[in-house]
Each structure stands twice: as C-alpha cells, then as structure tokens.
Protein backbone atom coordinates (compact mmCIF):
# COMPACT_ATOMS: atom_id res chain seq x y z
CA UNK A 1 -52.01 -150.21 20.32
CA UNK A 2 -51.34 -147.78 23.52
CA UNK A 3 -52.48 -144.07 22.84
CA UNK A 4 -50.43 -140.98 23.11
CA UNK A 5 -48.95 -140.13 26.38
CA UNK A 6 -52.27 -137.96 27.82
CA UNK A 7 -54.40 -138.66 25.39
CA UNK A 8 -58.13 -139.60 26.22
CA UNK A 9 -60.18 -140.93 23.53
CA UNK A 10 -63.77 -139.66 25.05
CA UNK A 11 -62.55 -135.96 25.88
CA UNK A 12 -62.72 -133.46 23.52
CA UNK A 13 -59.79 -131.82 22.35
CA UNK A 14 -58.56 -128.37 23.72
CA UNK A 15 -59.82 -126.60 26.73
CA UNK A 16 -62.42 -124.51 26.76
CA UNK A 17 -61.44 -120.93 26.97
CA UNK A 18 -62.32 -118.75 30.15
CA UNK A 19 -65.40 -117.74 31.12
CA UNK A 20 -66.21 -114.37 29.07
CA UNK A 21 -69.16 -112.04 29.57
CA UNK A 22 -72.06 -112.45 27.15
CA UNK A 23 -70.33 -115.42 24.84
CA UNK A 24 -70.65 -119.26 25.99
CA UNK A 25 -67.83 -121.58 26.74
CA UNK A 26 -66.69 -123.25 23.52
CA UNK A 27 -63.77 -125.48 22.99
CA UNK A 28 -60.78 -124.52 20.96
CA UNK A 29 -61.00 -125.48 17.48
CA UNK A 30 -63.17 -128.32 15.75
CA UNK A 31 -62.87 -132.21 17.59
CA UNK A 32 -60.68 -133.90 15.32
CA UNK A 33 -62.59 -136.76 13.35
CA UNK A 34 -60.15 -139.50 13.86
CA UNK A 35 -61.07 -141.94 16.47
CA UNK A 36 -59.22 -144.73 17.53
CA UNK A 37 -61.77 -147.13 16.07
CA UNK A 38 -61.03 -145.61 12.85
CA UNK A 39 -57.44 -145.73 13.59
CA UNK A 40 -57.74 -149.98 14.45
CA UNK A 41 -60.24 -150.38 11.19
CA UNK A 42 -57.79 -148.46 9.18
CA UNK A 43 -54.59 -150.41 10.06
CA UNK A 44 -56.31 -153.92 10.33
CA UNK A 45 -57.46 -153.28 6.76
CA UNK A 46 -53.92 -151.97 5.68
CA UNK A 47 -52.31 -155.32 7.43
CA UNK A 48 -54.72 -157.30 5.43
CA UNK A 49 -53.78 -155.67 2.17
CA UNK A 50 -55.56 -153.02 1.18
CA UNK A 51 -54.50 -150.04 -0.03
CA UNK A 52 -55.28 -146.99 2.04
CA UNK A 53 -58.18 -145.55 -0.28
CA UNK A 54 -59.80 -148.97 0.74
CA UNK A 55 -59.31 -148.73 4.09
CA UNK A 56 -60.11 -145.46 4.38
CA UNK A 57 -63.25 -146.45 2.97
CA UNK A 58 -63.72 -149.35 4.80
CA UNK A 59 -63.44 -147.48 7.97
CA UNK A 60 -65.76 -144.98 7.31
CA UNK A 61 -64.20 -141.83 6.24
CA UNK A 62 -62.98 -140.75 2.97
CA UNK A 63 -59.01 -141.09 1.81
CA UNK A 64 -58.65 -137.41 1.43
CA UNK A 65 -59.35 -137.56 5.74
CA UNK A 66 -56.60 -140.37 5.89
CA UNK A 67 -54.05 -138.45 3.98
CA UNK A 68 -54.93 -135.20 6.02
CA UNK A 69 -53.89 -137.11 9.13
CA UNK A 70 -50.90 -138.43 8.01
CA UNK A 71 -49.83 -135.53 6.84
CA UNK A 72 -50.41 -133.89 10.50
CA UNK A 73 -48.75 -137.05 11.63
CA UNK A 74 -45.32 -136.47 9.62
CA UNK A 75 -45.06 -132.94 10.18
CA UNK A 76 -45.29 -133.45 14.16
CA UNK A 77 -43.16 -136.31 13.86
CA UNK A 78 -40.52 -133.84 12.17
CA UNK A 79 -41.16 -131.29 14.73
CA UNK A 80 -40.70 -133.75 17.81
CA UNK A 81 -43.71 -133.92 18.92
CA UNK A 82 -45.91 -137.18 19.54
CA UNK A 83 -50.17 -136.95 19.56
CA UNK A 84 -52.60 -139.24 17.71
CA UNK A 85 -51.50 -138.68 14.11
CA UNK A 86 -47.91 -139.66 14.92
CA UNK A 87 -49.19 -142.99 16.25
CA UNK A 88 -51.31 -143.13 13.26
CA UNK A 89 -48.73 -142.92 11.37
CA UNK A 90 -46.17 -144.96 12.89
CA UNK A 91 -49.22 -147.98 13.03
CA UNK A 92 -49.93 -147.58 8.94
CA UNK A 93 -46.12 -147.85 8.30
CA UNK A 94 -45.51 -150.68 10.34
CA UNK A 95 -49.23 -152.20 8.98
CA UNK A 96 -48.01 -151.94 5.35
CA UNK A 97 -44.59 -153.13 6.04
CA UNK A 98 -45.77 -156.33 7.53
CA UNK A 99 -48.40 -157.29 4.27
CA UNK A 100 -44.93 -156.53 2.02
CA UNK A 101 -43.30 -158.32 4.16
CA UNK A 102 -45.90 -161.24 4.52
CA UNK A 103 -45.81 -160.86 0.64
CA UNK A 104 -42.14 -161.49 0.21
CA UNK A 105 -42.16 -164.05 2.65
CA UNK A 106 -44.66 -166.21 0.47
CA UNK A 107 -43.15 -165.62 -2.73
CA UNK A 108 -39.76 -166.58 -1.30
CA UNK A 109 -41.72 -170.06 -0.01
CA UNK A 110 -42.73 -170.25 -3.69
CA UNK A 111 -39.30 -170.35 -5.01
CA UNK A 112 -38.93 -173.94 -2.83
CA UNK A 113 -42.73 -174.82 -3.10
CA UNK A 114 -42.96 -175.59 -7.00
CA UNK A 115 -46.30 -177.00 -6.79
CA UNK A 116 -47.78 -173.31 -5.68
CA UNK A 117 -48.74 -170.75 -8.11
CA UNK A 118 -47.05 -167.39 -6.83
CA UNK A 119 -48.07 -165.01 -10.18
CA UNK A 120 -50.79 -163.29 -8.02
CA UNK A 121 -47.95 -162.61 -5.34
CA UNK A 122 -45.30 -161.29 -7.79
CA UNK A 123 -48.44 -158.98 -9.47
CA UNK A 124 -48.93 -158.03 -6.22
CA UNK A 125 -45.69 -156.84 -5.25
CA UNK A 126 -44.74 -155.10 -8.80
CA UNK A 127 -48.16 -153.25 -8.98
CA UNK A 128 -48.04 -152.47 -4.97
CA UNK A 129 -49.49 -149.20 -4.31
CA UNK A 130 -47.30 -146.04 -4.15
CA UNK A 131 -47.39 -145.83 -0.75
CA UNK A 132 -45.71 -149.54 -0.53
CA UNK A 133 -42.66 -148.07 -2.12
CA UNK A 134 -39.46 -146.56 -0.73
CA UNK A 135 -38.25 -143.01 -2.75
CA UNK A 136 -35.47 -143.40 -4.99
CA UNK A 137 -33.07 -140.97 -5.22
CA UNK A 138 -32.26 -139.41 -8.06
CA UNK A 139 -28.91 -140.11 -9.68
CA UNK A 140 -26.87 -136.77 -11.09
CA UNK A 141 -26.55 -137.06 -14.85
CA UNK A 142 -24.11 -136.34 -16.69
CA UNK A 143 -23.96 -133.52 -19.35
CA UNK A 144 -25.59 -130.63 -17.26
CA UNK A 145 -28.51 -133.01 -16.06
CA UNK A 146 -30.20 -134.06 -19.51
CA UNK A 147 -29.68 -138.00 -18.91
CA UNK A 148 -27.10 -140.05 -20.16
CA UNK A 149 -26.68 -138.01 -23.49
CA UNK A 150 -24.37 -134.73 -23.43
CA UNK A 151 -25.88 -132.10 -25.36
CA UNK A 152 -23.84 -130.89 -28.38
CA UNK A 153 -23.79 -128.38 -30.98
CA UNK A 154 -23.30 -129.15 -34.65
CA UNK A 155 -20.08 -126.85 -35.28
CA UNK A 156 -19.04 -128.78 -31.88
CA UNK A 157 -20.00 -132.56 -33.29
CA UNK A 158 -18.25 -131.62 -37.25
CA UNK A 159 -14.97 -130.40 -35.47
CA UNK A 160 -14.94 -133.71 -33.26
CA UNK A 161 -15.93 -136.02 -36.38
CA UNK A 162 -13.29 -134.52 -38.34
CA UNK A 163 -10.77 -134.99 -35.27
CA UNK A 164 -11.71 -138.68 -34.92
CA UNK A 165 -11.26 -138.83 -38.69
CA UNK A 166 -8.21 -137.93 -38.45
CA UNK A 167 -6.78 -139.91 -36.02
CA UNK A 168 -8.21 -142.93 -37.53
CA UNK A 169 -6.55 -142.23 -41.09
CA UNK A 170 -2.96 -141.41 -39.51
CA UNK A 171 -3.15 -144.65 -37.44
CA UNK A 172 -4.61 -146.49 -40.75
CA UNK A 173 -1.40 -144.92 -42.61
CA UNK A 174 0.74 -146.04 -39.75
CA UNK A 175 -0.34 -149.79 -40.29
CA UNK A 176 -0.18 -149.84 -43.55
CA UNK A 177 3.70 -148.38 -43.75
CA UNK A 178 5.14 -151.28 -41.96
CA UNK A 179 3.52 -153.72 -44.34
CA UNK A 180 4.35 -151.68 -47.34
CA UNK A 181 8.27 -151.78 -46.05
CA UNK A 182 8.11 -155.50 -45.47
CA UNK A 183 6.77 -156.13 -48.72
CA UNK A 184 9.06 -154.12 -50.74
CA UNK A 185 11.91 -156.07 -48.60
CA UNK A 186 10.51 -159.15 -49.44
CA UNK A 187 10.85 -158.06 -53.19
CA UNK A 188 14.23 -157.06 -53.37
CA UNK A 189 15.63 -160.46 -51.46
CA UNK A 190 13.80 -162.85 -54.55
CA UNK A 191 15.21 -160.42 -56.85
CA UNK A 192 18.72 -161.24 -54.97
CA UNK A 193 18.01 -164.88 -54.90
CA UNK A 194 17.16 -165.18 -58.89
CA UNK A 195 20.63 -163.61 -59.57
C-alpha cells in the first residue's frame, strides 16, 4: 500500500503560517486523525469480512470517523484530486470487493463440492452489508410514476367498463348469428327431406 504522491506519514499536515508579531507559529487546521496504521487495520479487517462499523472499531476509532473519511475521499476523488482519503478509499473498495469475491468464489466451489455446507456463505452474501452492494437504478413507472398501477378515476373506470361491455356483447352477438343461421338452415333442409 504506497501513500499519496508527497505524502509523509510523521509530518503534520499544512504549513505553519508566517511568523506574526505577538501570536506563535501554529499549523493550519487540526492533524487529521487517520493514520496509515489505521488505514492497514481498517482494510485488513474489511478483507477479512467485517463490516466497516467493525473495523472501524477494531482499529481504534469510531465508524462515524471512517465514514467522515470516505466521504472526504469521494468528494476529492470527484474533484480530481488524490491525498490520503482517496487511497483510503480506493483500498476499502478493493478490500470489500475481494471478501465478495472470495465469497462467491466458495459458494460457486459448493455448487461442485456436495459434501460442503455453503448456507453460512449464501446468508452471508444475501444479508451482506449495505456497503457490499452496488445502487440500483430506479426503473420509470408507468402511470405518472405510482408503480405498475395507472391511477384512475371512477367516472374514468365506469365509462371504460361499460366500453369493454360493449364490445364483448356485440362480439358475443356476432358468434351467436352465424350459429343461429346454420341452425335455422339445417331446419329447413329436414323439412325438405321429409317431403
């Protein structure tokens, strides 16, 4: 795990500012509480499975902290810029991607390997933390965004009943007319025949 292009673990952050009269030198802005021995405990947890509250925990700080930094981490990422919270985040996506994929990989050898038990590995996967998951996008209903179901008014749902109903009787007379004309032909050639 390399660290960001100029970054130096023991020196603080920021400069200090020049030398004014009658105030001390102070650096700018609070040190940063990540370390990158909390960064290694944190993704060596996360590659063995845990979830980040756990790591976060297991590390030392709090999961509020770890969130905080990703957070940083994503918004320099989307502004182009690279420090220690875009390699923190870049190593907890890449640890969490390789326990799912570890995961998969195990359950898959459980589909040829009858003899092992792979419940705790399917649990696993379909209970996997948030964070495991990729966003879904959300499809575009239909019917002005209210599911699957268009929305309708009553006068609108009698005046469509009543349309249906009518289509269905006329196409219900229509079968029945060609049966009643056979039959009546059928009629008249006995009546010829018996003569």
């Amino acid at each position: 795990m390399s660290h960001a292009r100029g970054f130096d673990p023991d020196k603080p952050l920021g400069t200090p500012p020049k030398r004014k009269r009658g105030r001390p030198a102070k650096f700018s802005g609070p040190a940063s509480t990540l370390t990158y021995a909390i960064q290694t405990e944190v993704v060596s947890r996360l590659r063995r499975g845990a979830t980040r509250r756990m790591a976060a925990a297991l590390a030392g700080t709090s999961a509020k902290h770890l969130e905080n930094w990703l957070r940083r981490g994503r918004d320099a990422i989307e502004s182009g810029k690279r420090s220690r919270y875009t390699e923190l985040v870049q190593d907890v996506e890449k640890a969490e991607a390789e326990y799912q994929m570890s995961l998969i990989e195990a359950s898959t050898d459980a589909i040829t390997d009858k003899t092992m038990n792979d419940k705790v590995i399917r649990w696993r996967l379909g209970v996997a933390d948030r964070e495991f998951r990729a966003e879904r996008e959300r499809t575009v209903g239909a019917g002005d965004a209210q599911g699957p179901f268009e929305m309708v008014t009553p006068e609108d749902a009698q005046r469509a009943l009543a349309e249906k109903l009518e289509r269905f009787l006329a196409e219900a007379a229509r079968t029945e007319a060609p049966d009643a004309d056979a039959a009546t032909e059928g009629q008249d050639e006995e009546e010829d025949d018996e003569e």
